[in-house]
N, C-alpha and C. Protein backbone atom coordinates (compact mmCIF):
# COMPACT_ATOMS: atom_id res chain seq x y z
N UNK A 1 61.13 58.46 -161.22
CA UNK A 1 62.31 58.62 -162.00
C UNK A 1 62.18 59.95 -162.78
N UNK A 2 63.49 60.44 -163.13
CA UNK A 2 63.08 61.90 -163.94
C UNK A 2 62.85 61.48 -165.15
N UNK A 3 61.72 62.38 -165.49
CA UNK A 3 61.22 62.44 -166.89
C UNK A 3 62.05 62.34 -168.08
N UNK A 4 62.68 63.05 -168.22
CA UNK A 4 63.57 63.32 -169.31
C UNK A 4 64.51 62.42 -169.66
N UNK A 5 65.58 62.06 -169.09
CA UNK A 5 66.01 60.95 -169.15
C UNK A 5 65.62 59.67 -169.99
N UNK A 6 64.00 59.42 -169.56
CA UNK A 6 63.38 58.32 -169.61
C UNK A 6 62.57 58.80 -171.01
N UNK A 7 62.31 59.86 -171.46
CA UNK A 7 61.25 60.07 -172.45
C UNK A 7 62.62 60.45 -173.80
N UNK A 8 63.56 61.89 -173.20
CA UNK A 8 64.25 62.24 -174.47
C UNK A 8 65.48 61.42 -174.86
N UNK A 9 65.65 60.80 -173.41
CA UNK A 9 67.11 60.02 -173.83
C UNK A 9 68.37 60.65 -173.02
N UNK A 10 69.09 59.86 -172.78
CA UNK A 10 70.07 60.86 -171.40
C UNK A 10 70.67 61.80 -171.93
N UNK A 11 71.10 61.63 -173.25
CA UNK A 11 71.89 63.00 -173.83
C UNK A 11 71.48 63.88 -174.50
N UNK A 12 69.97 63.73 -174.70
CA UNK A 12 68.65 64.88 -174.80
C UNK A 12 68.46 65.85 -173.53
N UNK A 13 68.54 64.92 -172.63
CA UNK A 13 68.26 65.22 -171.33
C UNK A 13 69.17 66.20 -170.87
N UNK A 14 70.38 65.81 -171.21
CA UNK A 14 71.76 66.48 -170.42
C UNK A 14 71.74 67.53 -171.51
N UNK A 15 71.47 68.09 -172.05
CA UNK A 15 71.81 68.97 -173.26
C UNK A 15 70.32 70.33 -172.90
N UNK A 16 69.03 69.66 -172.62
CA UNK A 16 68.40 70.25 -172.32
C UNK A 16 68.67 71.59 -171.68
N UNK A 17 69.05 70.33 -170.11
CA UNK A 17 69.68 71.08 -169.08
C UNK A 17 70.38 71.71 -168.75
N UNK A 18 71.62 71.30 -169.33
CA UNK A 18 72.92 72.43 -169.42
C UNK A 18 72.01 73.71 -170.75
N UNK A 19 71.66 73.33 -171.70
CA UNK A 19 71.48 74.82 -172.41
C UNK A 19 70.31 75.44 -171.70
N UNK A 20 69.20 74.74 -171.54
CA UNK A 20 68.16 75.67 -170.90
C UNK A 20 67.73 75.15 -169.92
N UNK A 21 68.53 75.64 -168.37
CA UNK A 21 67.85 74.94 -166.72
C UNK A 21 66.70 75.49 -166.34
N UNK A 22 65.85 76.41 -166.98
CA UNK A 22 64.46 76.74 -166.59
C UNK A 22 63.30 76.10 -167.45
N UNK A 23 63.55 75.51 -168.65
CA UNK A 23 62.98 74.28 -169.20
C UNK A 23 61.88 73.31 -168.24
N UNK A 24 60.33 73.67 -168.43
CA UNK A 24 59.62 72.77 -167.90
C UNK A 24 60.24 71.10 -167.70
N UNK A 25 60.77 70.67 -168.85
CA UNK A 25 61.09 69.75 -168.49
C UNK A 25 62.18 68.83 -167.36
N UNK A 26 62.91 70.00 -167.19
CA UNK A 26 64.13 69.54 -166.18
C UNK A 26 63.47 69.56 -164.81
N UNK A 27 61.50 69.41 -164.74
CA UNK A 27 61.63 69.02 -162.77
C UNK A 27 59.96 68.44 -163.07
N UNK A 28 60.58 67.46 -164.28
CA UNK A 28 59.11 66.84 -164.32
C UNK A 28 59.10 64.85 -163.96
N UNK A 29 58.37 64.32 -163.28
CA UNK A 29 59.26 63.05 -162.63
C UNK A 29 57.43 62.19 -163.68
N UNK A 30 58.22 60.88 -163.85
CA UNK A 30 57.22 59.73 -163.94
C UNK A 30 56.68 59.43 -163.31
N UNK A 31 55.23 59.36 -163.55
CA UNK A 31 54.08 58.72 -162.19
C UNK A 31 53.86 57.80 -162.98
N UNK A 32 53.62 58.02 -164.03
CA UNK A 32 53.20 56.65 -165.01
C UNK A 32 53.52 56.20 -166.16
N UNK A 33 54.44 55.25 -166.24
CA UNK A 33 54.79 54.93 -167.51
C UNK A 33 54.36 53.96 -168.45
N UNK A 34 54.32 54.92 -169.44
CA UNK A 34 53.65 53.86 -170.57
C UNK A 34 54.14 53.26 -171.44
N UNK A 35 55.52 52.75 -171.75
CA UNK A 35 56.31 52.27 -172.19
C UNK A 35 57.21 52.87 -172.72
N UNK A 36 58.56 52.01 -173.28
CA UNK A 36 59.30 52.50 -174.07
C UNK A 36 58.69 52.91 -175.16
N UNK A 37 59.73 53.56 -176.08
CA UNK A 37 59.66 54.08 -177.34
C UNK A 37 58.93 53.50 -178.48
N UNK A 38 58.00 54.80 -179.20
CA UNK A 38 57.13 53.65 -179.89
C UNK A 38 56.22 53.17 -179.24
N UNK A 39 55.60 53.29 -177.94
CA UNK A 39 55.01 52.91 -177.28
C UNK A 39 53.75 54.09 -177.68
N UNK A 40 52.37 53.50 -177.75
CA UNK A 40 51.35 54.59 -177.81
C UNK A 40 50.80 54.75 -176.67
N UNK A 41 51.01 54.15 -175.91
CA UNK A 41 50.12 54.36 -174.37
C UNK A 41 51.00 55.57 -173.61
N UNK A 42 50.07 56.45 -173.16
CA UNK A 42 50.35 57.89 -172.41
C UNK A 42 51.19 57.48 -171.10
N UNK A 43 52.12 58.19 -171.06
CA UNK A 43 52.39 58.85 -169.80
C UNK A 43 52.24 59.31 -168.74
N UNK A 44 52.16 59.40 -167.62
CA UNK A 44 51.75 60.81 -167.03
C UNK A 44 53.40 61.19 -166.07
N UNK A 45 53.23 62.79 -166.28
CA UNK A 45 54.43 62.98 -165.09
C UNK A 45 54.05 64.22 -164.46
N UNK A 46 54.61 64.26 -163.01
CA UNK A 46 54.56 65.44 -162.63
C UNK A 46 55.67 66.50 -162.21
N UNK A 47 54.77 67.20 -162.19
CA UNK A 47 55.43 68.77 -162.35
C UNK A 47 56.12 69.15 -160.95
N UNK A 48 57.42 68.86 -160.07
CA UNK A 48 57.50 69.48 -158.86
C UNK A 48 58.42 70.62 -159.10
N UNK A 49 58.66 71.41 -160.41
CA UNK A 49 59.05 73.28 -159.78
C UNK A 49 57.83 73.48 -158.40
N UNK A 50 58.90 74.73 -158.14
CA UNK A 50 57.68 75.60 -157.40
C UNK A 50 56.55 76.43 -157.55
N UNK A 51 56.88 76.99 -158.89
CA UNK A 51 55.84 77.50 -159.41
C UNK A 51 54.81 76.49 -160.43
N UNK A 52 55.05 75.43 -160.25
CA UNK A 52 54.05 74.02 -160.78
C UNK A 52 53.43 73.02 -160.15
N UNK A 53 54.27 73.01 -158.92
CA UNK A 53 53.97 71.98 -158.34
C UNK A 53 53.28 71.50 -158.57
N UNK A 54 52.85 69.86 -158.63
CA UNK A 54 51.93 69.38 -158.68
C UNK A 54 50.66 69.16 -159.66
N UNK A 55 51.37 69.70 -160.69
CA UNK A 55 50.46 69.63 -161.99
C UNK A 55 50.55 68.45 -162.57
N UNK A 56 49.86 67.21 -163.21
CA UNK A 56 50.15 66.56 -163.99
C UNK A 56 49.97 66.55 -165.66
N UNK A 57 50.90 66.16 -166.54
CA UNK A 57 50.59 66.35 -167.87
C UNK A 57 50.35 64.89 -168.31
N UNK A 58 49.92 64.56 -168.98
CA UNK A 58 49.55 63.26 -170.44
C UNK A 58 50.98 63.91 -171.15
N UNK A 59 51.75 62.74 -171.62
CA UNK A 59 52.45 62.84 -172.56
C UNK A 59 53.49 61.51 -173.38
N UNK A 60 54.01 61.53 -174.30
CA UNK A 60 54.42 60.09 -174.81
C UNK A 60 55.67 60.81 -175.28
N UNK A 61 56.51 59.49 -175.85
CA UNK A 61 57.92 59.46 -175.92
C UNK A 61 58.05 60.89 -177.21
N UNK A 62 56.58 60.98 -178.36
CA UNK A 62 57.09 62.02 -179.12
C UNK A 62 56.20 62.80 -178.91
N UNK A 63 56.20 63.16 -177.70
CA UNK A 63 55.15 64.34 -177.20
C UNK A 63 56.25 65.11 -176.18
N UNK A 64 56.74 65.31 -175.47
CA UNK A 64 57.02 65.47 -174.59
C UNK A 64 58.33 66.65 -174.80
N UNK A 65 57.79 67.41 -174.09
CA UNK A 65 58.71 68.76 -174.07
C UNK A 65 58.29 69.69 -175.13
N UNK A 66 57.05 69.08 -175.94
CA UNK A 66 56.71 70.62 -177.23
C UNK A 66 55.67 70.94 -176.36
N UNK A 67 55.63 72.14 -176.95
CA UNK A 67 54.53 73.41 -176.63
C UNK A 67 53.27 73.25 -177.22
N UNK A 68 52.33 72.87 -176.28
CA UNK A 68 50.82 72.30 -177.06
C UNK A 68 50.76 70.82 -176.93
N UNK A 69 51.64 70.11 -177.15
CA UNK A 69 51.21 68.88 -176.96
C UNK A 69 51.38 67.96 -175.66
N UNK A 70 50.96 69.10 -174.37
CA UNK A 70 51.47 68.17 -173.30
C UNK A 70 50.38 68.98 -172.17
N UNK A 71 49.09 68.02 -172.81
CA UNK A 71 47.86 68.41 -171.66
C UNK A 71 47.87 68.12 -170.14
N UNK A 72 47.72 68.96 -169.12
CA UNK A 72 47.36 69.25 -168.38
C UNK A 72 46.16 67.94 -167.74
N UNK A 73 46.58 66.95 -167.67
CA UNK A 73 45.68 66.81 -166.59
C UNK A 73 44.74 65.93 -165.08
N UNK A 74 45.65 66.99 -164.34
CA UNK A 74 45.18 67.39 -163.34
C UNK A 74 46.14 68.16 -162.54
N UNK A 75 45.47 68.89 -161.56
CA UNK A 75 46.39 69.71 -160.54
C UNK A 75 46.92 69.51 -158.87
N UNK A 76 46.04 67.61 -159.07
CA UNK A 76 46.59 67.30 -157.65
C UNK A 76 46.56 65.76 -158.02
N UNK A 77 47.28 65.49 -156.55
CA UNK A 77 46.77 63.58 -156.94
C UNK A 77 45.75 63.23 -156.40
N UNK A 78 44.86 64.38 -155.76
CA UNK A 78 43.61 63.54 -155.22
C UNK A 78 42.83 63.79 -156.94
N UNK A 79 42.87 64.90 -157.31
CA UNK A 79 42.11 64.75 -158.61
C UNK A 79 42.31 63.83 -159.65
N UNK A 80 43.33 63.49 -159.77
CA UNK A 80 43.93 62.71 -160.80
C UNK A 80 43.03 60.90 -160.33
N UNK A 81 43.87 60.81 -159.19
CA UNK A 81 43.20 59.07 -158.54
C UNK A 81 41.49 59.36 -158.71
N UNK A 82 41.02 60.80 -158.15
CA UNK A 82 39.24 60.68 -159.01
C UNK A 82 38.73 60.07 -159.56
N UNK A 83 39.74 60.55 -161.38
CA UNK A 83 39.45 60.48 -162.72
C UNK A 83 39.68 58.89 -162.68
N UNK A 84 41.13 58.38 -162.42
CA UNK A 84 41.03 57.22 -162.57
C UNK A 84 40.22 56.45 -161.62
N UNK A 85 39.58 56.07 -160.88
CA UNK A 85 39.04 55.67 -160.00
C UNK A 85 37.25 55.62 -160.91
N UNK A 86 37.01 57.01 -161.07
CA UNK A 86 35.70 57.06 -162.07
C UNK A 86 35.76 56.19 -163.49
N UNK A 87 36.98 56.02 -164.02
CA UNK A 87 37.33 55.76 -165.48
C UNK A 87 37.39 54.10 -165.04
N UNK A 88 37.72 53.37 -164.11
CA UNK A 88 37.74 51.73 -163.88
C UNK A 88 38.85 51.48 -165.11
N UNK A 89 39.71 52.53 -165.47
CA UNK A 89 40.43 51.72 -166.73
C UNK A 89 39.95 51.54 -167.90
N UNK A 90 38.96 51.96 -168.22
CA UNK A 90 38.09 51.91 -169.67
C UNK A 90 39.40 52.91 -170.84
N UNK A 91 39.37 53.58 -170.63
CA UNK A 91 40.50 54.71 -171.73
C UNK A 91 41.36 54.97 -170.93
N UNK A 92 42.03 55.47 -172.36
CA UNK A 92 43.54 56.53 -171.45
C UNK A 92 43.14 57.56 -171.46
N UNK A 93 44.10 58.49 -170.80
CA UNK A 93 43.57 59.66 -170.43
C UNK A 93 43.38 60.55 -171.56
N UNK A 94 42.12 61.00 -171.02
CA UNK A 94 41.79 62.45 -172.41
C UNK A 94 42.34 63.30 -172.09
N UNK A 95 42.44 64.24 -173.62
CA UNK A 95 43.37 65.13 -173.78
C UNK A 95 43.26 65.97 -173.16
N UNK A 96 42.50 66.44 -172.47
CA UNK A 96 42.72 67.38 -171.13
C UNK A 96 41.68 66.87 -169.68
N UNK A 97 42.33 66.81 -168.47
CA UNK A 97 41.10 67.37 -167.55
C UNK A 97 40.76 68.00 -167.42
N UNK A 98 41.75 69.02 -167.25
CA UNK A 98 42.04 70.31 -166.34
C UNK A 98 42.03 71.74 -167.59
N UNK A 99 42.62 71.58 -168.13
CA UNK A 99 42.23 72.36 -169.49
C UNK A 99 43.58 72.91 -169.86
N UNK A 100 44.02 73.19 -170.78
CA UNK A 100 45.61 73.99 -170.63
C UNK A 100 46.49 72.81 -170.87
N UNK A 101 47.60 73.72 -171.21
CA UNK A 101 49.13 73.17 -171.46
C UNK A 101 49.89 72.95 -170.82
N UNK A 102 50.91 72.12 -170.34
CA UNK A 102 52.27 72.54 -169.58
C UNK A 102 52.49 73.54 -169.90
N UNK A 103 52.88 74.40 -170.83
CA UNK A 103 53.34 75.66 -170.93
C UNK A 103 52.89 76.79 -170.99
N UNK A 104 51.68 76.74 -171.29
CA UNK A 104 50.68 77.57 -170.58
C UNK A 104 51.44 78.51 -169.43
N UNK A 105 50.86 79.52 -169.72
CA UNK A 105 51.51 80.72 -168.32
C UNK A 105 50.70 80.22 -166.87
């Protein structure tokens, strides 16, 4: 499902988009959701621009779309299933794998 929608709210979403369509956030989809609003359990979504493809970020309902608070991590899904696969579910994901920001250049 698209990110935005689901994290800022549809008319966050639609406002995004129409004012700024190059906005990381307008081509970032849910892999994992961690609840509604108020919810502390992370996120994850990924990144399919072309120049992102395939990045995943950690992020929550009041994280999502600022600059700095939307770690990076991982850069594929074989890396990502790794981490979780190594982790058996013990934590959520740390604040970085991979190192870096979504917005990061």
């Amino acid at each position: 499902m698209p990110a935005s929608p689901r994290l800022l709210g549809h008319e966050s979403a639609e406002k995004v988009a129409r004012d700024d369509p190059e906005d990381l956030t307008n081509s970032c989809y849910v892999l994992v959701d961690g609840g509604h609003g108020g919810s502390t359990e992370p996120h994850v979504v990924i990144d399919l621009s072309p120049e992102r493809v395939g990045r995943f970020y950690a992020t929550s309902w009041d994280t999502y779309g600022l600059v700095g608070e939307m770690p990076i991590v991982a850069t594929s899904v074989v890396e990502l299933l790794q981490f979780l696969l190594r982790d058996e579910g013990r934590d959520a994901l740390p604040a970085s794998l991979y190192g870096g920001d979504a917005y990061d250049p």
